[in-house]
N, C-alpha and C. Protein backbone atom coordinates (compact mmCIF):
# COMPACT_ATOMS: atom_id res chain seq x y z
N UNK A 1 38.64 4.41 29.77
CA UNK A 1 37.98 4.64 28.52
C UNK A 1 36.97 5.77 28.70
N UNK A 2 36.79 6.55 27.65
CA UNK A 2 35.90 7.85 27.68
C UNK A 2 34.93 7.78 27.15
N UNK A 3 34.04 7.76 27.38
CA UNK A 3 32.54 7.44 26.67
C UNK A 3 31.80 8.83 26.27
N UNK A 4 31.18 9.04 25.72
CA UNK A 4 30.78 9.98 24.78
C UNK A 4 29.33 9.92 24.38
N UNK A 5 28.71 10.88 24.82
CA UNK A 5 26.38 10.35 24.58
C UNK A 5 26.84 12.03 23.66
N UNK A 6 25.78 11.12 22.89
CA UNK A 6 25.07 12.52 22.30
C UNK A 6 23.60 12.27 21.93
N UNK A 7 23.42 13.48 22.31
CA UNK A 7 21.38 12.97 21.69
C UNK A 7 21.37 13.29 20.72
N UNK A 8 20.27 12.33 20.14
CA UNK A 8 20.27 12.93 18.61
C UNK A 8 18.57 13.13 18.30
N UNK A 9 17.55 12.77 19.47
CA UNK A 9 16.38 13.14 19.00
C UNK A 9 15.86 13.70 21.09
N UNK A 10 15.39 14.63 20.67
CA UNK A 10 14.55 15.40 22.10
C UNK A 10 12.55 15.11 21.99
N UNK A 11 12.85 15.77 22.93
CA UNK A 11 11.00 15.79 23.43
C UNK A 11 10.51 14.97 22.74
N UNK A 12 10.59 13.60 23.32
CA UNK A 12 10.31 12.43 23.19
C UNK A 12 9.43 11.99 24.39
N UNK A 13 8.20 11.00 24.28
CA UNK A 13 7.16 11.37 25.60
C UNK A 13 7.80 9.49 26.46
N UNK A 14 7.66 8.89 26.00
CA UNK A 14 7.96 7.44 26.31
C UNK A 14 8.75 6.35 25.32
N UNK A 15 9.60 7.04 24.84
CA UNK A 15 10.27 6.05 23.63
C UNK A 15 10.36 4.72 24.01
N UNK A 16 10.24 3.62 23.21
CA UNK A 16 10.41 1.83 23.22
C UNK A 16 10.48 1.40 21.99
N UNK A 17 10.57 0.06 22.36
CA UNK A 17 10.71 -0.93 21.19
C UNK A 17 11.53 -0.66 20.63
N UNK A 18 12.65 -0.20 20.16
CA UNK A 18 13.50 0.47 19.19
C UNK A 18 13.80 -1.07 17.87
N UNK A 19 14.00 -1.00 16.46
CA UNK A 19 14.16 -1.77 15.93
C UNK A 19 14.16 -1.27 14.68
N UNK A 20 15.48 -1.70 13.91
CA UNK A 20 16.19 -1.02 12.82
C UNK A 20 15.64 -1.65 11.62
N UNK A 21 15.10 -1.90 10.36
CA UNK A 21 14.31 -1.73 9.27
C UNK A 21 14.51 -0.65 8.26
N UNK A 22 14.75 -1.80 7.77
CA UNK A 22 15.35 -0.94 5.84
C UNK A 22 15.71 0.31 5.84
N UNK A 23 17.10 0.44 6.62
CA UNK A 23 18.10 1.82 6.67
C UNK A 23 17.70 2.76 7.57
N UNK A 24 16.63 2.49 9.01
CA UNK A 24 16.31 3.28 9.38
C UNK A 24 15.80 2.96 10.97
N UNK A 25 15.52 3.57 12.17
CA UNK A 25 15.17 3.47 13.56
C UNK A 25 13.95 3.48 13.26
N UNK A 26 13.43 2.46 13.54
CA UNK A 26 11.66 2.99 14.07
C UNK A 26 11.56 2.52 15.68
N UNK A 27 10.76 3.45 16.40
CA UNK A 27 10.27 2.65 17.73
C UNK A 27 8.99 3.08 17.90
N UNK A 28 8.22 2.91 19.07
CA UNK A 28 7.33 3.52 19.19
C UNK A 28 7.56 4.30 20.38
N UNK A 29 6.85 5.47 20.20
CA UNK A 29 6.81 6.96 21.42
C UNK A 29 5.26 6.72 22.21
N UNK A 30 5.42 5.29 23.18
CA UNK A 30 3.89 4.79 23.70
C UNK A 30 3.32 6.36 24.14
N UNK A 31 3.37 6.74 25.39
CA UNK A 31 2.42 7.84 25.68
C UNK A 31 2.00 8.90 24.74
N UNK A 32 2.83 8.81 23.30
CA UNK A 32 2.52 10.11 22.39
C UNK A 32 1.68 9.57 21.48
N UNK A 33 1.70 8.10 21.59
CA UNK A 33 0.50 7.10 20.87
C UNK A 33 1.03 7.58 19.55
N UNK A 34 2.23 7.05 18.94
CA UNK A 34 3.09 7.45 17.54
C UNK A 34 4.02 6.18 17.93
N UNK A 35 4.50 5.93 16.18
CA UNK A 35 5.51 5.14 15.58
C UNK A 35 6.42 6.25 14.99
N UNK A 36 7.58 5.85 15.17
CA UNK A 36 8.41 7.33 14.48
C UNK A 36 9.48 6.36 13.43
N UNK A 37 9.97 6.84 12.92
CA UNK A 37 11.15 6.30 12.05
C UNK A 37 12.51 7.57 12.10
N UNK A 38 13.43 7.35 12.36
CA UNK A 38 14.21 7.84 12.23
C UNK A 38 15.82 7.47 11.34
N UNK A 39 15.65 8.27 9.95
CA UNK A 39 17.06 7.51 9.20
C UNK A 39 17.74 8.18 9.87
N UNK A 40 18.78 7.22 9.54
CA UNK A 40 20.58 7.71 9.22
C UNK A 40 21.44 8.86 9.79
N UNK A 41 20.47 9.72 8.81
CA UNK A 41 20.76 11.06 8.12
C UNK A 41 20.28 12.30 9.97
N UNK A 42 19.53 11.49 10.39
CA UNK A 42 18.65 12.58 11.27
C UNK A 42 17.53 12.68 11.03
N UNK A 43 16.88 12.45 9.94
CA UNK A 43 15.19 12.89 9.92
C UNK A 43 14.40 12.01 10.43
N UNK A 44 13.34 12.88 10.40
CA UNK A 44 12.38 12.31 11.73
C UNK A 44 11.16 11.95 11.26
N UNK A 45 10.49 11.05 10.79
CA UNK A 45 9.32 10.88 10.50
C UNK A 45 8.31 10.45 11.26
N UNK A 46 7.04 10.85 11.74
CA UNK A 46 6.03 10.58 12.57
C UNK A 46 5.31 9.47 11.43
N UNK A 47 5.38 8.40 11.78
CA UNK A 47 4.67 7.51 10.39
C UNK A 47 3.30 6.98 10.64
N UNK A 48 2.94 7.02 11.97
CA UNK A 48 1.59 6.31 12.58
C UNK A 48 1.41 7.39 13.61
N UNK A 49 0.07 8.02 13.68
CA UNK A 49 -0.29 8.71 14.59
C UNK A 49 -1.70 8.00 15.58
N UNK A 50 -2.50 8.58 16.64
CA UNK A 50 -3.20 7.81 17.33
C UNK A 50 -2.77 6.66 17.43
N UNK A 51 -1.87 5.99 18.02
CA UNK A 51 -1.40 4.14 17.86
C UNK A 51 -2.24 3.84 19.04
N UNK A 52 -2.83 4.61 20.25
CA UNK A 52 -2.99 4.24 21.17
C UNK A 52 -1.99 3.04 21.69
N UNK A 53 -1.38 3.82 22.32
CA UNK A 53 -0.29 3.22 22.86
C UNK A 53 0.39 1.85 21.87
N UNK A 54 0.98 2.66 21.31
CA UNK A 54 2.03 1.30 20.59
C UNK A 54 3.01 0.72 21.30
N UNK A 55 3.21 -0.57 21.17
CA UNK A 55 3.93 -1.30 22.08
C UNK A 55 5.01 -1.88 20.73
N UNK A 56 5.30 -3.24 20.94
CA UNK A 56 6.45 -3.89 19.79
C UNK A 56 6.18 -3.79 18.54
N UNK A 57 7.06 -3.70 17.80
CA UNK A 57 7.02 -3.57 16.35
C UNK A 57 7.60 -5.03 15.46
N UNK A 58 7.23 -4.82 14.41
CA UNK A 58 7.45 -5.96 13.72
C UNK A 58 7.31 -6.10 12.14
N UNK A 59 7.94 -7.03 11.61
CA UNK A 59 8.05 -6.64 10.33
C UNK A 59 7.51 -7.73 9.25
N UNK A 60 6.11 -8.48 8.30
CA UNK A 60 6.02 -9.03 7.68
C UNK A 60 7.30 -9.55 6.32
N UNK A 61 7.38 -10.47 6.00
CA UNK A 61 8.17 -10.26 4.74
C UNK A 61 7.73 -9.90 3.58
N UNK A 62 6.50 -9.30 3.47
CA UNK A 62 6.01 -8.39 2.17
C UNK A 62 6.29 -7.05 2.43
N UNK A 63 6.98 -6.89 3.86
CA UNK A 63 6.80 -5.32 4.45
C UNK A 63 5.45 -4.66 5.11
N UNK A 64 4.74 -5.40 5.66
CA UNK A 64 3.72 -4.87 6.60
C UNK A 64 4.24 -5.00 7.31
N UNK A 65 3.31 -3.41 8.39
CA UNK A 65 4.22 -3.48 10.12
C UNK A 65 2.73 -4.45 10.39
N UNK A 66 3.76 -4.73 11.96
CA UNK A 66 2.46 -4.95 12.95
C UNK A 66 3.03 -4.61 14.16
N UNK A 67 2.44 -4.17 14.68
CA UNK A 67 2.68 -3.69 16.16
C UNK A 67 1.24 -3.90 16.61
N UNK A 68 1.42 -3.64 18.71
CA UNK A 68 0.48 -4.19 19.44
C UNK A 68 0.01 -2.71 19.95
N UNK A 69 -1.39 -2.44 20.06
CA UNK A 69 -1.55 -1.66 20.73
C UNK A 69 -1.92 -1.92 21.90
N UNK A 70 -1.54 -0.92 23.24
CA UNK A 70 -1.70 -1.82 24.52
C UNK A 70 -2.98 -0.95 25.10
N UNK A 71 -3.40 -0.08 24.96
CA UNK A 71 -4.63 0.38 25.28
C UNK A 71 -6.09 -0.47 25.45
N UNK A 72 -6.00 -1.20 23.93
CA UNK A 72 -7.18 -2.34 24.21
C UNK A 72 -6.63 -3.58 23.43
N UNK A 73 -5.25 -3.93 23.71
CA UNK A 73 -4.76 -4.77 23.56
C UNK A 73 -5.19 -6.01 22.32
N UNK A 74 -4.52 -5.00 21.12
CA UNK A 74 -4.77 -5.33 19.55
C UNK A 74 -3.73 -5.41 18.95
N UNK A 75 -3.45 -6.55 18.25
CA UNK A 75 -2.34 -6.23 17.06
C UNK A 75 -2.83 -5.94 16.00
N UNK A 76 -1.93 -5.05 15.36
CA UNK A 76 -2.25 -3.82 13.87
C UNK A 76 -1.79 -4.61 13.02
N UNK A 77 -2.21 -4.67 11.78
CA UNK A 77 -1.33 -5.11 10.52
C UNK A 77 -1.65 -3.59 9.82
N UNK A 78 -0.50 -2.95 9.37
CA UNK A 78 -1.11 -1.95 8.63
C UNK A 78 -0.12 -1.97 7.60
N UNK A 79 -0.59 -2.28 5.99
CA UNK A 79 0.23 -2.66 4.82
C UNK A 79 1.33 -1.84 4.40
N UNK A 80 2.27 -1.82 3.84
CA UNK A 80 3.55 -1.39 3.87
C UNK A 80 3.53 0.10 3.44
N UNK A 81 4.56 0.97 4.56
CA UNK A 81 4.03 2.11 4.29
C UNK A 81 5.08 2.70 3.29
N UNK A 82 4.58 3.75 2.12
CA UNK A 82 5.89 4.09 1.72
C UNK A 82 6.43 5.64 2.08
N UNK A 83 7.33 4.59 2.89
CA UNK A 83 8.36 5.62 3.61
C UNK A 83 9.15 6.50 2.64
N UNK A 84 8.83 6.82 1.63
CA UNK A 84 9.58 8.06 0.26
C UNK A 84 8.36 8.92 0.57
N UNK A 85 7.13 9.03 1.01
CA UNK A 85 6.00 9.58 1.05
C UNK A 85 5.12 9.82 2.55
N UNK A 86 6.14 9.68 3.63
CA UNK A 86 5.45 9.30 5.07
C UNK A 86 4.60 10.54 5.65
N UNK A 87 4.18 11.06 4.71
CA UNK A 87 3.12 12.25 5.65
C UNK A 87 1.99 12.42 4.30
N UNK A 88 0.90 12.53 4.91
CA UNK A 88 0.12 12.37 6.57
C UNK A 88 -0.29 11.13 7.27
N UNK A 89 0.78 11.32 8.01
CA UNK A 89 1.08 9.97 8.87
C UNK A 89 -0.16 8.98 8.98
N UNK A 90 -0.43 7.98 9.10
CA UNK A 90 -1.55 6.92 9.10
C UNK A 90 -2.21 7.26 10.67
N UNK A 91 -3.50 7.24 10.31
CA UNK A 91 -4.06 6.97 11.61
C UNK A 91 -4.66 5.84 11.95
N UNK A 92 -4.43 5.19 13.29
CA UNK A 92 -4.50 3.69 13.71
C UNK A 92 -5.28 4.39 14.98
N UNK A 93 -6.63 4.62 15.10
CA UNK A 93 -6.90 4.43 16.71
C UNK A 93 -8.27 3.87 16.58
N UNK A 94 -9.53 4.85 17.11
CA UNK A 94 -10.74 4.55 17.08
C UNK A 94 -11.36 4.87 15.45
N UNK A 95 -10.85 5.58 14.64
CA UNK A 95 -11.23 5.86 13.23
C UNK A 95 -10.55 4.80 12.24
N UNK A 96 -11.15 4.95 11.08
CA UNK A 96 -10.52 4.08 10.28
C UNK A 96 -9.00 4.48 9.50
N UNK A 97 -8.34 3.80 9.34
CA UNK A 97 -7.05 3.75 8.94
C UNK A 97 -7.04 4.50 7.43
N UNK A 98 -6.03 5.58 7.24
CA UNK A 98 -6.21 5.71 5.61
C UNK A 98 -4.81 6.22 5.37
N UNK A 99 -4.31 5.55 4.18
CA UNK A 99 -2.60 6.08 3.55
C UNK A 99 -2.31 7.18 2.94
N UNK A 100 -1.88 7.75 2.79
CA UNK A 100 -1.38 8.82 2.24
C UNK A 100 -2.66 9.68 0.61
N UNK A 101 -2.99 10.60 0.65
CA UNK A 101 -3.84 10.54 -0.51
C UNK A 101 -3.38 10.48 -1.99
N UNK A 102 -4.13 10.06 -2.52
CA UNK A 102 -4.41 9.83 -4.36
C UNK A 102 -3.43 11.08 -4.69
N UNK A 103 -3.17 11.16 -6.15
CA UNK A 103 -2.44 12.61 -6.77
C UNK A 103 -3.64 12.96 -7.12
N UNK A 104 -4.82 12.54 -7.17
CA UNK A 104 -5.69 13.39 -7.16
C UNK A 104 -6.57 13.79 -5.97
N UNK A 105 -6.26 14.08 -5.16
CA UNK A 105 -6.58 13.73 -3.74
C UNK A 105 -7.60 13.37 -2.90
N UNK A 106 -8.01 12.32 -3.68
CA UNK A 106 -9.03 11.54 -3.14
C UNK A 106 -8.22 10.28 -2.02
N UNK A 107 -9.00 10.00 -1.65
CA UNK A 107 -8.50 9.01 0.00
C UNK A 107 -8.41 7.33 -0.74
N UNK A 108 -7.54 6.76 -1.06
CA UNK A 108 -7.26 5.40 -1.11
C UNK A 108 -8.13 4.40 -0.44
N UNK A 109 -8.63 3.26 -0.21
CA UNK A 109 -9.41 2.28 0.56
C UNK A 109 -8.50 2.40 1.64
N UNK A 110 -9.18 2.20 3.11
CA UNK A 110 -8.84 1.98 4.15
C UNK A 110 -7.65 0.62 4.04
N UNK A 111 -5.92 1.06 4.86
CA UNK A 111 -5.42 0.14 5.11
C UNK A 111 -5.35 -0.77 5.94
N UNK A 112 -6.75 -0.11 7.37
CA UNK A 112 -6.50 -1.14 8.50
C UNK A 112 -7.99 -0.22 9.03
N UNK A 113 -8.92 -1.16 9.83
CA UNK A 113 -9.27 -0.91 11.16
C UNK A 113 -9.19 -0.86 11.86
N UNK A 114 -9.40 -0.04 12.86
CA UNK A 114 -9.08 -0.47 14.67
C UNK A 114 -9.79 -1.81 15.22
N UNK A 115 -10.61 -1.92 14.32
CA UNK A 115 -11.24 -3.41 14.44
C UNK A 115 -10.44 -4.82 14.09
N UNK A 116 -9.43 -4.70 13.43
CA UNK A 116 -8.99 -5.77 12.98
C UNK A 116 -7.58 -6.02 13.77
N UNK A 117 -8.27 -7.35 13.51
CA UNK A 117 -7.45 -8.03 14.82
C UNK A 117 -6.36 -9.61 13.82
N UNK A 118 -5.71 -9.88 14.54
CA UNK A 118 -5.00 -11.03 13.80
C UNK A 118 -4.91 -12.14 15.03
């Protein structure tokens, strides 16, 4: 039998966790301290930036992620992101968490702290 690799995503720093969610790859890229999503199709979305080291991913049934960060060993709840809109990616580290901006572009309430813990 002939087996056949093809890559389909490069310069990648530590890819894990891999786990498929509503039509699409997400894992986390630990040393690049990012959650990525990758559909179908090929595209590539950076959806969480600073994760400090993201470890497993996971999925609420309202659609919040949670993943662990292993740096100072925290789990994230950060409320459901919408992935029709994934940039500018969420930041999860030492700053506070904020989603995507207003159409008027003011900043939404914080979706998460680095403080909050479950």
């Amino acid at each position: 039998m002939d087996l056949t690799t093809t890559i389909v995503l490069e310069n990648l720093t530590f890819p894990e966790c891999p786990r498929w969610h509503d039509g699409a790859l997400w894992f986390s890229d630990v040393h690049a301290h990012a959650i990525i999503r990758m559909t179908g199709d090929g595209r590539v979305h950076r959806m969480i930036e600073n994760a400090r080291q993201p470890a497993g991913l996971g999925w609420l049934p309202n659609g919040d992620l949670l993943y662990v960060r292993m740096l100072d060993r925290v789990l994230v709840l950060v409320d459901a992101i919408d992935v029709a809109q994934p940039s500018p990616a969420v930041q999860s580290g030492d700053e506070t968490v904020s989603g995507v901006a207003a159409a008027d572009g003011s900043q939404p309430p914080p979706a998460v702290h680095s403080s909050d813990t479950i």
